[in-house]
PDB file of N, CA and C in Angstrom:
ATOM      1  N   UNK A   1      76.505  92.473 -84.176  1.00  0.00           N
ATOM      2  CA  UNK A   1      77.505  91.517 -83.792  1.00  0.00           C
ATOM      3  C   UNK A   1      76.922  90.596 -82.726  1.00  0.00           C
ATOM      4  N   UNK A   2      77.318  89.498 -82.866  1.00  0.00           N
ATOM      5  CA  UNK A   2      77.042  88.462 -81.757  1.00  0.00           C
ATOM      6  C   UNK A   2      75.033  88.431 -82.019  1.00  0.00           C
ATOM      7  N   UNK A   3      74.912  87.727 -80.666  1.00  0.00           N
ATOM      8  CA  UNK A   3      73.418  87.359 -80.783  1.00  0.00           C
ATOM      9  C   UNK A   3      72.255  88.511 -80.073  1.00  0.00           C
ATOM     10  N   UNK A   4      72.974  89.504 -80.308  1.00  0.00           N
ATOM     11  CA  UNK A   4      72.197  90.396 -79.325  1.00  0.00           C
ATOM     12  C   UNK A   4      70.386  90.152 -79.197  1.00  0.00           C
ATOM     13  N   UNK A   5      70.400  90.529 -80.465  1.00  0.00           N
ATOM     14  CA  UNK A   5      68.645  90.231 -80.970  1.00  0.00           C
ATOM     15  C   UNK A   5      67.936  89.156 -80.003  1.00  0.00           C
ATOM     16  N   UNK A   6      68.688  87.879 -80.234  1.00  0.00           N
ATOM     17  CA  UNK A   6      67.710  86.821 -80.234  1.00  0.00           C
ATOM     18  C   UNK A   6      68.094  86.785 -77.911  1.00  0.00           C
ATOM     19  N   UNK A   7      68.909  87.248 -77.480  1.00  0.00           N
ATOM     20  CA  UNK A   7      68.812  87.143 -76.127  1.00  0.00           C
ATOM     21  C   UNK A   7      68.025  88.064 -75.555  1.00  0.00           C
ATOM     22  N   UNK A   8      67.936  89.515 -76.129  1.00  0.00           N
ATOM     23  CA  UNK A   8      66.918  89.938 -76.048  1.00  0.00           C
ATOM     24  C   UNK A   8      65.124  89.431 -75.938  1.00  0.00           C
ATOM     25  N   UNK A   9      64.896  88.571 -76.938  1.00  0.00           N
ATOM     26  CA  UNK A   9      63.702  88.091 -77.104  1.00  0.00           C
ATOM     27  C   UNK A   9      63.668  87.013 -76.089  1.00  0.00           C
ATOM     28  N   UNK A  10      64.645  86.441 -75.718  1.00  0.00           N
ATOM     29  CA  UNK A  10      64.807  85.202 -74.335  1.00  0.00           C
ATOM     30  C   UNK A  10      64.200  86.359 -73.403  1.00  0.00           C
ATOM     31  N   UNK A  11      65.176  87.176 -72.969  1.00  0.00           N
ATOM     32  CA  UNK A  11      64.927  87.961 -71.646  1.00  0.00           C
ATOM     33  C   UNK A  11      63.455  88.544 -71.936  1.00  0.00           C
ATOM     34  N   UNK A  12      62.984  89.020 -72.944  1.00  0.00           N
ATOM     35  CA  UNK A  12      61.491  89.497 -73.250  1.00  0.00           C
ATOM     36  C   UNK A  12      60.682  88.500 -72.766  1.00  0.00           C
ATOM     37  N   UNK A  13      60.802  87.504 -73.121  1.00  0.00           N
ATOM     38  CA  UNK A  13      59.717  86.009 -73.201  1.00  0.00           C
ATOM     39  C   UNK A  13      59.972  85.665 -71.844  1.00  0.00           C
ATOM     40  N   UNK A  14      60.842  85.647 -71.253  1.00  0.00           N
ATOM     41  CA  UNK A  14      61.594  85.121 -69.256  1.00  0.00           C
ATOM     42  C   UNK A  14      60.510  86.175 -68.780  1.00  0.00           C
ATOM     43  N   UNK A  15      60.486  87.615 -69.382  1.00  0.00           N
ATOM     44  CA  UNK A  15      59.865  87.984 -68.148  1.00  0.00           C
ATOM     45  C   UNK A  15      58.020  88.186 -68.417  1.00  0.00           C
ATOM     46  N   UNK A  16      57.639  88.012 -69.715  1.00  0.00           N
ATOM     47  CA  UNK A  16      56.914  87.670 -69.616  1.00  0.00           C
ATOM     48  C   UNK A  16      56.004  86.383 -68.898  1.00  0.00           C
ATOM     49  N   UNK A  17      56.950  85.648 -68.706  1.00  0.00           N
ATOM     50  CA  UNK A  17      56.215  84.675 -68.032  1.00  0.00           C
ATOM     51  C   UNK A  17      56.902  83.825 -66.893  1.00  0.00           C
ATOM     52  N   UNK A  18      57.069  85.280 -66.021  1.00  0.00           N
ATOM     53  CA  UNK A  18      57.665  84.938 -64.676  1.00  0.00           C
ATOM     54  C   UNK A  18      58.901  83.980 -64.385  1.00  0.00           C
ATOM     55  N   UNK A  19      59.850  84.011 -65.773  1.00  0.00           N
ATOM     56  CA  UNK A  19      61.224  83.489 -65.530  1.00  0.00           C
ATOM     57  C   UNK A  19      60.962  81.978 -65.511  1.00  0.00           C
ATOM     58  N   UNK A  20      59.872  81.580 -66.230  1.00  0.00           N
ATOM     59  CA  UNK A  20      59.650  80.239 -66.480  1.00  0.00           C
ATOM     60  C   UNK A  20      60.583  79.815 -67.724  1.00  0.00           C
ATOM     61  N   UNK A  21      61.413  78.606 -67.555  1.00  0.00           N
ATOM     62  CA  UNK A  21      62.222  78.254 -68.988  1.00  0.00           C
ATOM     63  C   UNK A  21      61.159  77.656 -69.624  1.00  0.00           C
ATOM     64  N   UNK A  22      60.653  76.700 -69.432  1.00  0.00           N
ATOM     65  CA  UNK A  22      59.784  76.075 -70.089  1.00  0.00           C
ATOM     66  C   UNK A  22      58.761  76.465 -70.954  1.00  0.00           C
ATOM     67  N   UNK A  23      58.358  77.542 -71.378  1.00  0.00           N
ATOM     68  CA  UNK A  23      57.768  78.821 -71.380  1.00  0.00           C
ATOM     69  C   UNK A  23      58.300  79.006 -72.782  1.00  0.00           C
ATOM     70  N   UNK A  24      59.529  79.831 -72.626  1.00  0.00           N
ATOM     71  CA  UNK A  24      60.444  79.973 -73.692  1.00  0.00           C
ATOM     72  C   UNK A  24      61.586  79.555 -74.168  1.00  0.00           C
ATOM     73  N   UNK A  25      61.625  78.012 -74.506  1.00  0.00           N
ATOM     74  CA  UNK A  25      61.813  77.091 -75.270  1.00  0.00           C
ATOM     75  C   UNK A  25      62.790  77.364 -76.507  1.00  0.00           C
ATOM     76  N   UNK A  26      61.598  77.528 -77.413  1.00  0.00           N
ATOM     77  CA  UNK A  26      61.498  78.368 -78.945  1.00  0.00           C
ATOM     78  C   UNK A  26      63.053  79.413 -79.150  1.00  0.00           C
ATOM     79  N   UNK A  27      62.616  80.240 -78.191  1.00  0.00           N
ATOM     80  CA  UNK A  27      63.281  81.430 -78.228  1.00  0.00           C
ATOM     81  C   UNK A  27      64.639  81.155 -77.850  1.00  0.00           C
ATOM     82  N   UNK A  28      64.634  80.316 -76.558  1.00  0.00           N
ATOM     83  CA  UNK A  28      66.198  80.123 -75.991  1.00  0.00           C
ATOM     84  C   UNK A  28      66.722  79.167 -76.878  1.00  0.00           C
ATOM     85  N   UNK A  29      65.946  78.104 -77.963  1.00  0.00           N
ATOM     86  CA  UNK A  29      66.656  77.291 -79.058  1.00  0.00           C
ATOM     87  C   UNK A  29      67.545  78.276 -79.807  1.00  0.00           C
ATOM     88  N   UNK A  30      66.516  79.118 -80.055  1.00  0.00           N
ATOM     89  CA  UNK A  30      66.856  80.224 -81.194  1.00  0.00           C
ATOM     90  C   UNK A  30      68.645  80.961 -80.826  1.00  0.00           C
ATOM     91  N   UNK A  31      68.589  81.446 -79.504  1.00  0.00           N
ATOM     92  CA  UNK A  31      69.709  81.714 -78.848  1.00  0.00           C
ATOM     93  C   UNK A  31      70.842  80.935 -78.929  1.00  0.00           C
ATOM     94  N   UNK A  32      70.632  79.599 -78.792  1.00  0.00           N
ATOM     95  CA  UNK A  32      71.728  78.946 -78.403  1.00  0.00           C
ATOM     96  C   UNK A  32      72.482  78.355 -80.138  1.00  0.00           C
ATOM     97  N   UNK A  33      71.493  78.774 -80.715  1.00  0.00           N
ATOM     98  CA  UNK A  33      71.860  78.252 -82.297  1.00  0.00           C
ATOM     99  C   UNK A  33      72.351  79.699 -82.943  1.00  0.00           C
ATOM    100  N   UNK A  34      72.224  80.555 -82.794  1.00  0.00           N
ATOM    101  CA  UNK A  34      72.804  81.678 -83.021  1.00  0.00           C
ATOM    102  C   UNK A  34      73.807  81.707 -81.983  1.00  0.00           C
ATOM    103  N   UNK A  35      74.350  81.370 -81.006  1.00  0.00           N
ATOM    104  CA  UNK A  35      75.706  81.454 -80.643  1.00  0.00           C
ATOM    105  C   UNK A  35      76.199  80.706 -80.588  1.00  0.00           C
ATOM    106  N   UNK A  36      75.872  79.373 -81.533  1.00  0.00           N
ATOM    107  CA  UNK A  36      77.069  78.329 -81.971  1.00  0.00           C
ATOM    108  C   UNK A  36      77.639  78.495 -83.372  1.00  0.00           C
ATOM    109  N   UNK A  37      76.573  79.433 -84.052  1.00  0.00           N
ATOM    110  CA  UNK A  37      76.934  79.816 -85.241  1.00  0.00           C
ATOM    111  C   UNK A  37      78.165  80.855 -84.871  1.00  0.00           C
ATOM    112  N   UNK A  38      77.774  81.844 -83.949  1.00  0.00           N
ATOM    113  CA  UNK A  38      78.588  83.064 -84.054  1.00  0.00           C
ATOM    114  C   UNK A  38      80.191  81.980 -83.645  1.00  0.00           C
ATOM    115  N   UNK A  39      80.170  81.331 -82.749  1.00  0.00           N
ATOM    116  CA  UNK A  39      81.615  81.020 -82.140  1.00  0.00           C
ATOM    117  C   UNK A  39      81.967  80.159 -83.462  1.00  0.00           C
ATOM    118  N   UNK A  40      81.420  79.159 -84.355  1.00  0.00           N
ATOM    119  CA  UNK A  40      81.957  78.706 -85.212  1.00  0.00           C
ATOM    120  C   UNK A  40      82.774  79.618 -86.436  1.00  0.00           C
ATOM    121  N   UNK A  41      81.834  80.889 -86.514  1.00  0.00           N
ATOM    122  CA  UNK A  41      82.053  82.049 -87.431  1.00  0.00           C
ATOM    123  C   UNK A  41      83.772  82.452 -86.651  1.00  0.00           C
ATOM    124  N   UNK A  42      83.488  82.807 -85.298  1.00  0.00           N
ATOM    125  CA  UNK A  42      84.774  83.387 -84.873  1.00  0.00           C
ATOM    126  C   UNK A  42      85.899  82.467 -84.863  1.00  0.00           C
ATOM    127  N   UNK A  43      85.825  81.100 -84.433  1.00  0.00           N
ATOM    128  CA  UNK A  43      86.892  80.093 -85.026  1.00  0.00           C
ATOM    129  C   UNK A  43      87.513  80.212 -85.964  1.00  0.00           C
ATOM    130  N   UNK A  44      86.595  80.019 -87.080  1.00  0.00           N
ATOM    131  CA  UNK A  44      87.163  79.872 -88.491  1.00  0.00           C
ATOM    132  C   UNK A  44      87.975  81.747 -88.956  1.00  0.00           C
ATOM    133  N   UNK A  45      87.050  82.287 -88.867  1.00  0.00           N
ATOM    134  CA  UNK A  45      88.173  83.507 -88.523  1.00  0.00           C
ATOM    135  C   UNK A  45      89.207  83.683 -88.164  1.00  0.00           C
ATOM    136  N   UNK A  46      89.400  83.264 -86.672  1.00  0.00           N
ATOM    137  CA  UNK A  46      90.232  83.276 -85.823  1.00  0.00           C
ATOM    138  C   UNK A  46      91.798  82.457 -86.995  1.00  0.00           C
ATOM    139  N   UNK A  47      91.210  81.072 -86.916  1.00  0.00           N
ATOM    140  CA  UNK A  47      91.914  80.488 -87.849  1.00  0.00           C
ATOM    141  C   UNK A  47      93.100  81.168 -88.817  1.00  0.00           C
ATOM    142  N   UNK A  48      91.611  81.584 -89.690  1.00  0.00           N
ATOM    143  CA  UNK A  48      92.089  82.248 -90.988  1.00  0.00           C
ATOM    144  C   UNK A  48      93.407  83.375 -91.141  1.00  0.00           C
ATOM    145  N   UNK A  49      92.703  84.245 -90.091  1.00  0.00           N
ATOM    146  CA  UNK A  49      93.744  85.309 -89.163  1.00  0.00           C
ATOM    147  C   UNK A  49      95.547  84.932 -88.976  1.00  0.00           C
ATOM    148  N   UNK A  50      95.457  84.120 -88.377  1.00  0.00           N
ATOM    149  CA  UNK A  50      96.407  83.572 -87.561  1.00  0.00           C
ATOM    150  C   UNK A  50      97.487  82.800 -88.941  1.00  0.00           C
ATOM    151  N   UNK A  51      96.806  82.153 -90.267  1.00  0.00           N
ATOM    152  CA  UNK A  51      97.417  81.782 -91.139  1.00  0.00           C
ATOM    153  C   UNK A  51      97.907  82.919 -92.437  1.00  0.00           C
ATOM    154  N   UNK A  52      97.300  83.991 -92.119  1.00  0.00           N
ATOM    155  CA  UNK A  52      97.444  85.084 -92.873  1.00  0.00           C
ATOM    156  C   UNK A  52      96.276  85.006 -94.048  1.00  0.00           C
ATOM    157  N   UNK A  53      95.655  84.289 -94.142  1.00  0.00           N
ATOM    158  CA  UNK A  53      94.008  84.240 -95.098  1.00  0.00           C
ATOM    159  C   UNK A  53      93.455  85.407 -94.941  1.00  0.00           C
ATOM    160  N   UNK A  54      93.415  85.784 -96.065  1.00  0.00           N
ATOM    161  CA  UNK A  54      92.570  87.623 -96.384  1.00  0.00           C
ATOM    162  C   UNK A  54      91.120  87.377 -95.890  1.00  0.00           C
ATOM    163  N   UNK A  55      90.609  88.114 -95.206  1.00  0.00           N
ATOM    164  CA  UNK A  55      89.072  87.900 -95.065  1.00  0.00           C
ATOM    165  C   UNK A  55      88.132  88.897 -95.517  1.00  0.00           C
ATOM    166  N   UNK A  56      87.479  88.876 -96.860  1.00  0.00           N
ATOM    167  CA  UNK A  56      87.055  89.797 -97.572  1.00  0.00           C
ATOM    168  C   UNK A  56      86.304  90.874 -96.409  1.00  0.00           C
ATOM    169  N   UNK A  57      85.934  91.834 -96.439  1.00  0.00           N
ATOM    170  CA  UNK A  57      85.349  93.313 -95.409  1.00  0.00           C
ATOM    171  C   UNK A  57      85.971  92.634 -94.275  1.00  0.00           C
ATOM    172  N   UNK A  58      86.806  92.262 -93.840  1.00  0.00           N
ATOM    173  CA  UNK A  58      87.704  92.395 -92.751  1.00  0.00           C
ATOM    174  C   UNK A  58      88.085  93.567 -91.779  1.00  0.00           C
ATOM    175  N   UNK A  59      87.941  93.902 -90.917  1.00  0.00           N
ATOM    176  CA  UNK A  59      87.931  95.173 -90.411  1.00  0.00           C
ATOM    177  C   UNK A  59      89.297  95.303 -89.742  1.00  0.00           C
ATOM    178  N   UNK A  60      89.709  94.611 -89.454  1.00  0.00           N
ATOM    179  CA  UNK A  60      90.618  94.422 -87.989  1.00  0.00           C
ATOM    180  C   UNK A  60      92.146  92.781 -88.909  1.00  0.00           C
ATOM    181  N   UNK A  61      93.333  93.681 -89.204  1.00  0.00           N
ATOM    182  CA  UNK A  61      93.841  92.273 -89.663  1.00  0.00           C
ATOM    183  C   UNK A  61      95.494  92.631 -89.050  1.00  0.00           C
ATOM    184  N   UNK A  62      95.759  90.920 -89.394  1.00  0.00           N
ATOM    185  CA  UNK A  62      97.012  90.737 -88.556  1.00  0.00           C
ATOM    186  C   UNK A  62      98.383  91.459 -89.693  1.00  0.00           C
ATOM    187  N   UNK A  63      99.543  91.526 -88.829  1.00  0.00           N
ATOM    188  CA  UNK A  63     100.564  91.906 -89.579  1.00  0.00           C
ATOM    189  C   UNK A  63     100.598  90.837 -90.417  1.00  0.00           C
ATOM    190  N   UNK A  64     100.401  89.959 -90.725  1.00  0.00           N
ATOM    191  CA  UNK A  64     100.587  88.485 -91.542  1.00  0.00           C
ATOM    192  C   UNK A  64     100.057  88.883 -92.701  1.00  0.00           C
ATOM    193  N   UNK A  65      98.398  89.288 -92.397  1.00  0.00           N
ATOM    194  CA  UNK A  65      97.725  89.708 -93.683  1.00  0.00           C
ATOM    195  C   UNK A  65      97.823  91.148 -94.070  1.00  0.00           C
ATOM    196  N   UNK A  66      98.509  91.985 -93.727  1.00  0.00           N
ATOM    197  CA  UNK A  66      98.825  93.570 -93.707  1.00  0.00           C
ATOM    198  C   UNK A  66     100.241  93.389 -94.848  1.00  0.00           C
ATOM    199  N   UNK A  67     100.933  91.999 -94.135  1.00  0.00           N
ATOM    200  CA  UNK A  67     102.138  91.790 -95.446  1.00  0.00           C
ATOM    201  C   UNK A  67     101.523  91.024 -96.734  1.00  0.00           C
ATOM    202  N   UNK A  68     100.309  90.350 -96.502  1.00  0.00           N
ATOM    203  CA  UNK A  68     100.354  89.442 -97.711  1.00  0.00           C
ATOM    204  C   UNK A  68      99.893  90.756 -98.496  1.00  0.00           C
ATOM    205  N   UNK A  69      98.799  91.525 -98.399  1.00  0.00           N
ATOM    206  CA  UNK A  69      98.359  92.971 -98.940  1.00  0.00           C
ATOM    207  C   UNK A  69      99.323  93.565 -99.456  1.00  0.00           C
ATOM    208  N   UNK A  70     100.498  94.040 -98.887  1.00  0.00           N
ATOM    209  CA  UNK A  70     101.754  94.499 -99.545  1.00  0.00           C
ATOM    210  C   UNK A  70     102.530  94.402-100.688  1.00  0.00           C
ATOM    211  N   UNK A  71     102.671  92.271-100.176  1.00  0.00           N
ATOM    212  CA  UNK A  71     103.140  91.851-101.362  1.00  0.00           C
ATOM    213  C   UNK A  71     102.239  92.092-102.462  1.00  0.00           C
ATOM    214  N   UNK A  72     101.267  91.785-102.296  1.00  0.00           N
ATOM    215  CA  UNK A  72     100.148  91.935-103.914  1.00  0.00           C
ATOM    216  C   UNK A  72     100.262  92.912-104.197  1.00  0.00           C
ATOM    217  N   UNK A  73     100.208  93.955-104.121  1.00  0.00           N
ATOM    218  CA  UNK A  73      99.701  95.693-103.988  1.00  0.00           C
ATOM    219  C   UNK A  73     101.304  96.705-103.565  1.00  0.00           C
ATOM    220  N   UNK A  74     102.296  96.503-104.447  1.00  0.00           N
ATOM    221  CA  UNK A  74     103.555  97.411-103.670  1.00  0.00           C
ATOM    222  C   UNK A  74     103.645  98.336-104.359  1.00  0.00           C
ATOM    223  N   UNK A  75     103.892  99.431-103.220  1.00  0.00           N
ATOM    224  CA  UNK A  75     103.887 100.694-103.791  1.00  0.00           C
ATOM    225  C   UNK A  75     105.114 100.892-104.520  1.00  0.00           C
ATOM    226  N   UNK A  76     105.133 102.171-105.677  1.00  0.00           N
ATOM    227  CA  UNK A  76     105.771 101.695-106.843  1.00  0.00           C
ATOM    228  C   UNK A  76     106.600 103.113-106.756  1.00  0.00           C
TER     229      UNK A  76
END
């Protein structure tokens, strides 16, 4: 979840070379593009959630989408 990986490799590369940014560039691009992805990912989620939109392997869902499930699927 989230960008764990790639801040890791920031903080690896920072201390390799004495907490210089300039240094690791590359890596902190890498970071900051993996957590515009993740917050765009959680938006549109968020979104989806909130309108009752099923979100396929969904782990975690609202009463909205717990009823739309119902309606499709009623026990008989």
């Amino acid at each position: 979840e989230g960008c764990l990986q790639e801040i890791t490799v920031v903080i690896s590369c920072l201390e390799k070379n004495n907490y210089e940014n300039k240094m690791c560039l590359p890596e902190t691009n890498n970071f900051y593009k993996c957590y515009d992805n993740y917050m765009k990912t959680k938006r549109i989620t968020k979104e989806q959630s909130l309108k009752g939109i099923l979100t396929p392997g969904a782990k975690n869902l609202t009463y909205m989408q717990i009823n739309q499930l119902l309606r499709k699927y009623p026990q008989v």
